[in-house]
Protein backbone atom coordinates (compact mmCIF):
# COMPACT_ATOMS: atom_id res chain seq x y z
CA UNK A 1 -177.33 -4.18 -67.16
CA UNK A 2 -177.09 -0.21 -68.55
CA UNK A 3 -178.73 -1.37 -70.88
CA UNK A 4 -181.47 -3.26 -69.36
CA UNK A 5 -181.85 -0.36 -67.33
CA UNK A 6 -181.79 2.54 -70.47
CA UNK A 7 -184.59 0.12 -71.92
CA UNK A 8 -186.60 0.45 -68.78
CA UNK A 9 -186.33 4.31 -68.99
CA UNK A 10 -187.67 4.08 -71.96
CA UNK A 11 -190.63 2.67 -71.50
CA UNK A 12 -190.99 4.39 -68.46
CA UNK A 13 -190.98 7.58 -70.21
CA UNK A 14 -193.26 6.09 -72.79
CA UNK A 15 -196.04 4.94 -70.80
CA UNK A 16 -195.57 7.09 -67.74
CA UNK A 17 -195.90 10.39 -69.63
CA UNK A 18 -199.28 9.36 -71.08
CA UNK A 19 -202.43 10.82 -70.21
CA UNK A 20 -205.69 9.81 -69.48
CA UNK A 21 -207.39 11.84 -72.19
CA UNK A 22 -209.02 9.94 -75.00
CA UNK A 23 -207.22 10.01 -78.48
CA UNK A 24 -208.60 9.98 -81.73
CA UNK A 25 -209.71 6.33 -81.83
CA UNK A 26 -211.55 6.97 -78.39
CA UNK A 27 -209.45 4.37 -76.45
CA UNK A 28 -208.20 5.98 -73.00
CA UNK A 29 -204.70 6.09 -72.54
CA UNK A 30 -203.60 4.98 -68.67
CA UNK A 31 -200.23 6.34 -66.72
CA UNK A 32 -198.67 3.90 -64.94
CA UNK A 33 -196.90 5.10 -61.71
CA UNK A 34 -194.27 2.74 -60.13
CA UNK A 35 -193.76 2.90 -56.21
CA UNK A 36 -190.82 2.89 -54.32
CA UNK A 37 -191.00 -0.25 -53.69
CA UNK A 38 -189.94 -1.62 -57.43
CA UNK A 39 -186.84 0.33 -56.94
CA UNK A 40 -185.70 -1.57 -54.13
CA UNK A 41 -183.59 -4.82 -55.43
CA UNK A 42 -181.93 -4.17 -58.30
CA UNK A 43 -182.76 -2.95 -62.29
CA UNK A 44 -184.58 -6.60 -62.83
CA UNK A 45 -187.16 -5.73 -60.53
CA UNK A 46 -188.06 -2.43 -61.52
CA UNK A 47 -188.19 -3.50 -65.00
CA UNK A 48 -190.63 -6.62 -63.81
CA UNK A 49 -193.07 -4.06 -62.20
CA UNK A 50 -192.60 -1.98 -65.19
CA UNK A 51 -193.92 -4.30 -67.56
CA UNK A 52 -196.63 -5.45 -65.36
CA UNK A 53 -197.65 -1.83 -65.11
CA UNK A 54 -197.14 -0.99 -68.98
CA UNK A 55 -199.25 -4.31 -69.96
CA UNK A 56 -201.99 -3.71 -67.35
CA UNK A 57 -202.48 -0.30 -68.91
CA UNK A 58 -202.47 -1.89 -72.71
CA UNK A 59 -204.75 -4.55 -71.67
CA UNK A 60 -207.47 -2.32 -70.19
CA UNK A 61 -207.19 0.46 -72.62
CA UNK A 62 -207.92 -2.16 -75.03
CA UNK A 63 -210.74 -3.87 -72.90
CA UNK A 64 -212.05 -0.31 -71.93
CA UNK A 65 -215.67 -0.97 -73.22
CA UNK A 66 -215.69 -4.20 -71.35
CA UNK A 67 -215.90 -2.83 -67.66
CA UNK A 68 -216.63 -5.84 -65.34
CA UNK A 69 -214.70 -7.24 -62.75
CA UNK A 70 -214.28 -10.36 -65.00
CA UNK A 71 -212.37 -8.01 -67.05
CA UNK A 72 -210.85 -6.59 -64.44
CA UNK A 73 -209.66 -9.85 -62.94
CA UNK A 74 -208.39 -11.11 -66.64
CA UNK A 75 -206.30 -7.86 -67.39
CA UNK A 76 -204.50 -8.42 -63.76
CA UNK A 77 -204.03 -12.56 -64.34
CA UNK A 78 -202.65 -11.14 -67.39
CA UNK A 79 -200.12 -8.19 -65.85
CA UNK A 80 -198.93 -10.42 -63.10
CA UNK A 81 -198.37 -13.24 -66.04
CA UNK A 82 -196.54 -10.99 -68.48
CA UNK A 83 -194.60 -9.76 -65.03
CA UNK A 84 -193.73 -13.36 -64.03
CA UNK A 85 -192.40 -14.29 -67.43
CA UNK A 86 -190.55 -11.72 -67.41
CA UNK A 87 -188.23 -11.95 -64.22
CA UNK A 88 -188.09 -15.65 -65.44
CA UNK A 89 -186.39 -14.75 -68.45
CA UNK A 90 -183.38 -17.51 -68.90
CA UNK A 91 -181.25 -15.34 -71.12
CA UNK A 92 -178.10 -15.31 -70.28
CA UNK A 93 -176.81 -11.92 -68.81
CA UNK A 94 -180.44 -11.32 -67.15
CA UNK A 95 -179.88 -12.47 -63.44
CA UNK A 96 -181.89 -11.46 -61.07
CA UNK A 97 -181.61 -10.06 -57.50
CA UNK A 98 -183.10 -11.19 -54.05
CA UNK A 99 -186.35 -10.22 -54.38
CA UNK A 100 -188.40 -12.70 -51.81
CA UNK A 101 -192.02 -11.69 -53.36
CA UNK A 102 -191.32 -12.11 -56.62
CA UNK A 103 -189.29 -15.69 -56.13
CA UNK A 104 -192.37 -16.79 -53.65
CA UNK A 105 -194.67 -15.63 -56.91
CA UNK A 106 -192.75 -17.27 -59.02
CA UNK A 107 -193.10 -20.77 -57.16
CA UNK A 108 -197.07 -19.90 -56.70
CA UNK A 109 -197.30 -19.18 -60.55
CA UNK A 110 -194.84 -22.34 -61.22
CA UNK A 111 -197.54 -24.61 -59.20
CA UNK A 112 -200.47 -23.00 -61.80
CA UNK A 113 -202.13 -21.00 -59.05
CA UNK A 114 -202.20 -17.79 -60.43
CA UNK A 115 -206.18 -17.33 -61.25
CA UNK A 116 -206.50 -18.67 -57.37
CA UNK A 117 -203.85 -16.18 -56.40
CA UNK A 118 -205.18 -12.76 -57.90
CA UNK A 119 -209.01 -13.95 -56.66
CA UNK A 120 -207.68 -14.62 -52.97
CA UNK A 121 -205.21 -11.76 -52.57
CA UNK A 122 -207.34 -8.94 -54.66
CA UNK A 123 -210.83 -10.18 -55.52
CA UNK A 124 -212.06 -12.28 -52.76
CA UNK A 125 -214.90 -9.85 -51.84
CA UNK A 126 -216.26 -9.16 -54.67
CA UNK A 127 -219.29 -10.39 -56.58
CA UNK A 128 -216.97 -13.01 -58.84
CA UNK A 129 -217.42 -16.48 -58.83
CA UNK A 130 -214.39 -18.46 -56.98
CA UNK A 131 -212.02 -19.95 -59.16
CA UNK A 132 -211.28 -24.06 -59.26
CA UNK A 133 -209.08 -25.49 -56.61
CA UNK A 134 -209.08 -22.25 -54.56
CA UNK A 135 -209.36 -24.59 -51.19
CA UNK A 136 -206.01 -26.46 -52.69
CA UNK A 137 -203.96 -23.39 -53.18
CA UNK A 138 -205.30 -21.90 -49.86
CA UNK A 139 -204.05 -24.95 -48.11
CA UNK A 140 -200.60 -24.80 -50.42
CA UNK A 141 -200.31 -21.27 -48.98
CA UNK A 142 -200.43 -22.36 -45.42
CA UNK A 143 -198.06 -25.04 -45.82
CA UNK A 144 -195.56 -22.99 -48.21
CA UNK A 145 -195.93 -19.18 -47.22
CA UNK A 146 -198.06 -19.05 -44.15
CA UNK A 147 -196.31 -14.64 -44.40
CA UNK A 148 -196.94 -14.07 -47.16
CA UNK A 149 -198.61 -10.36 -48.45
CA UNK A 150 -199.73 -9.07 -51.68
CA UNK A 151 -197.52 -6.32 -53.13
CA UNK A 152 -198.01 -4.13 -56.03
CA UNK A 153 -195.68 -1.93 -56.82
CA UNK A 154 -196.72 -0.26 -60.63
CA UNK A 155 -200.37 1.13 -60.65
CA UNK A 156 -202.53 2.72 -63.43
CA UNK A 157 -204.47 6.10 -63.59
């Protein structure tokens, strides 16, 4: 776990020191900023909402001349994927804590709803088309996790 946790640091430091000043190759470089919140049930956690904020901030620094909400929604299908698969890591040694939104994501993601899930929870008014079997997974959600609430808990600047 120390050094799960060192590793985390790390890229904390890495990422989180960055600025949003353009370097030479005229890509923007994002900070990510990680709430209380990912502090809050252990080292796994923190280091799940790390790497959701560390590839969100890749992803659209590399996308930056794309700006669409397409893009937008890809690059956070793609942080909450890279998040997921992370906390789901099977190597032994990596156990995780109680964490009751990311197990209920996990089960969501498991069922292949997570295009449905980002649209419904973050993108549902905007100008985007609606993604297949979004009536399904809103039913699924009643049955399953009629509570349930979006959290975030790593942001980019």
């Amino acid at each position: 776990m120390r050094k799960l946790f060192c590793l985390c640091a790390l890229i904390f430091i890495m990422f989180g020191c960055q600025t949003t000043q353009k370097p030479n190759n005229g890509r923007p470089l994002y900070e990510v900023k990680v709430g209380p919140g990912a502090f809050t049930s252990g080292q796994k956690t923190l280091a799940a909402w790390i790497t959701y904020g560390t590839t969100k901030a890749r992803l659209k620094s590399e996308s930056f001349e794309t700006q669409s909400i397409e893009n937008d929604f890809k690059v956070e299908c793609d942080a909450r994927q890279a998040m997921i698969e992370f906390w789901n890591d099977p190597r032994p040694g990596k156990s995780k804590p109680p964490n009751k939104y990311l197990t209920e994501f996990t089960e969501i993601h498991n069922k292949g709803y997570l295009k449905q899930y980002v649209y419904k929870y973050m993108f549902e008014n905007t100008q985007m088309m609606q993604p297949e079997k979004l009536k399904e997974f809103e039913e699924y959600m009643l049955s399953n996790f009629p509570e349930h609430k979006l959290e975030t808990h790593a942001a980019i600047e």
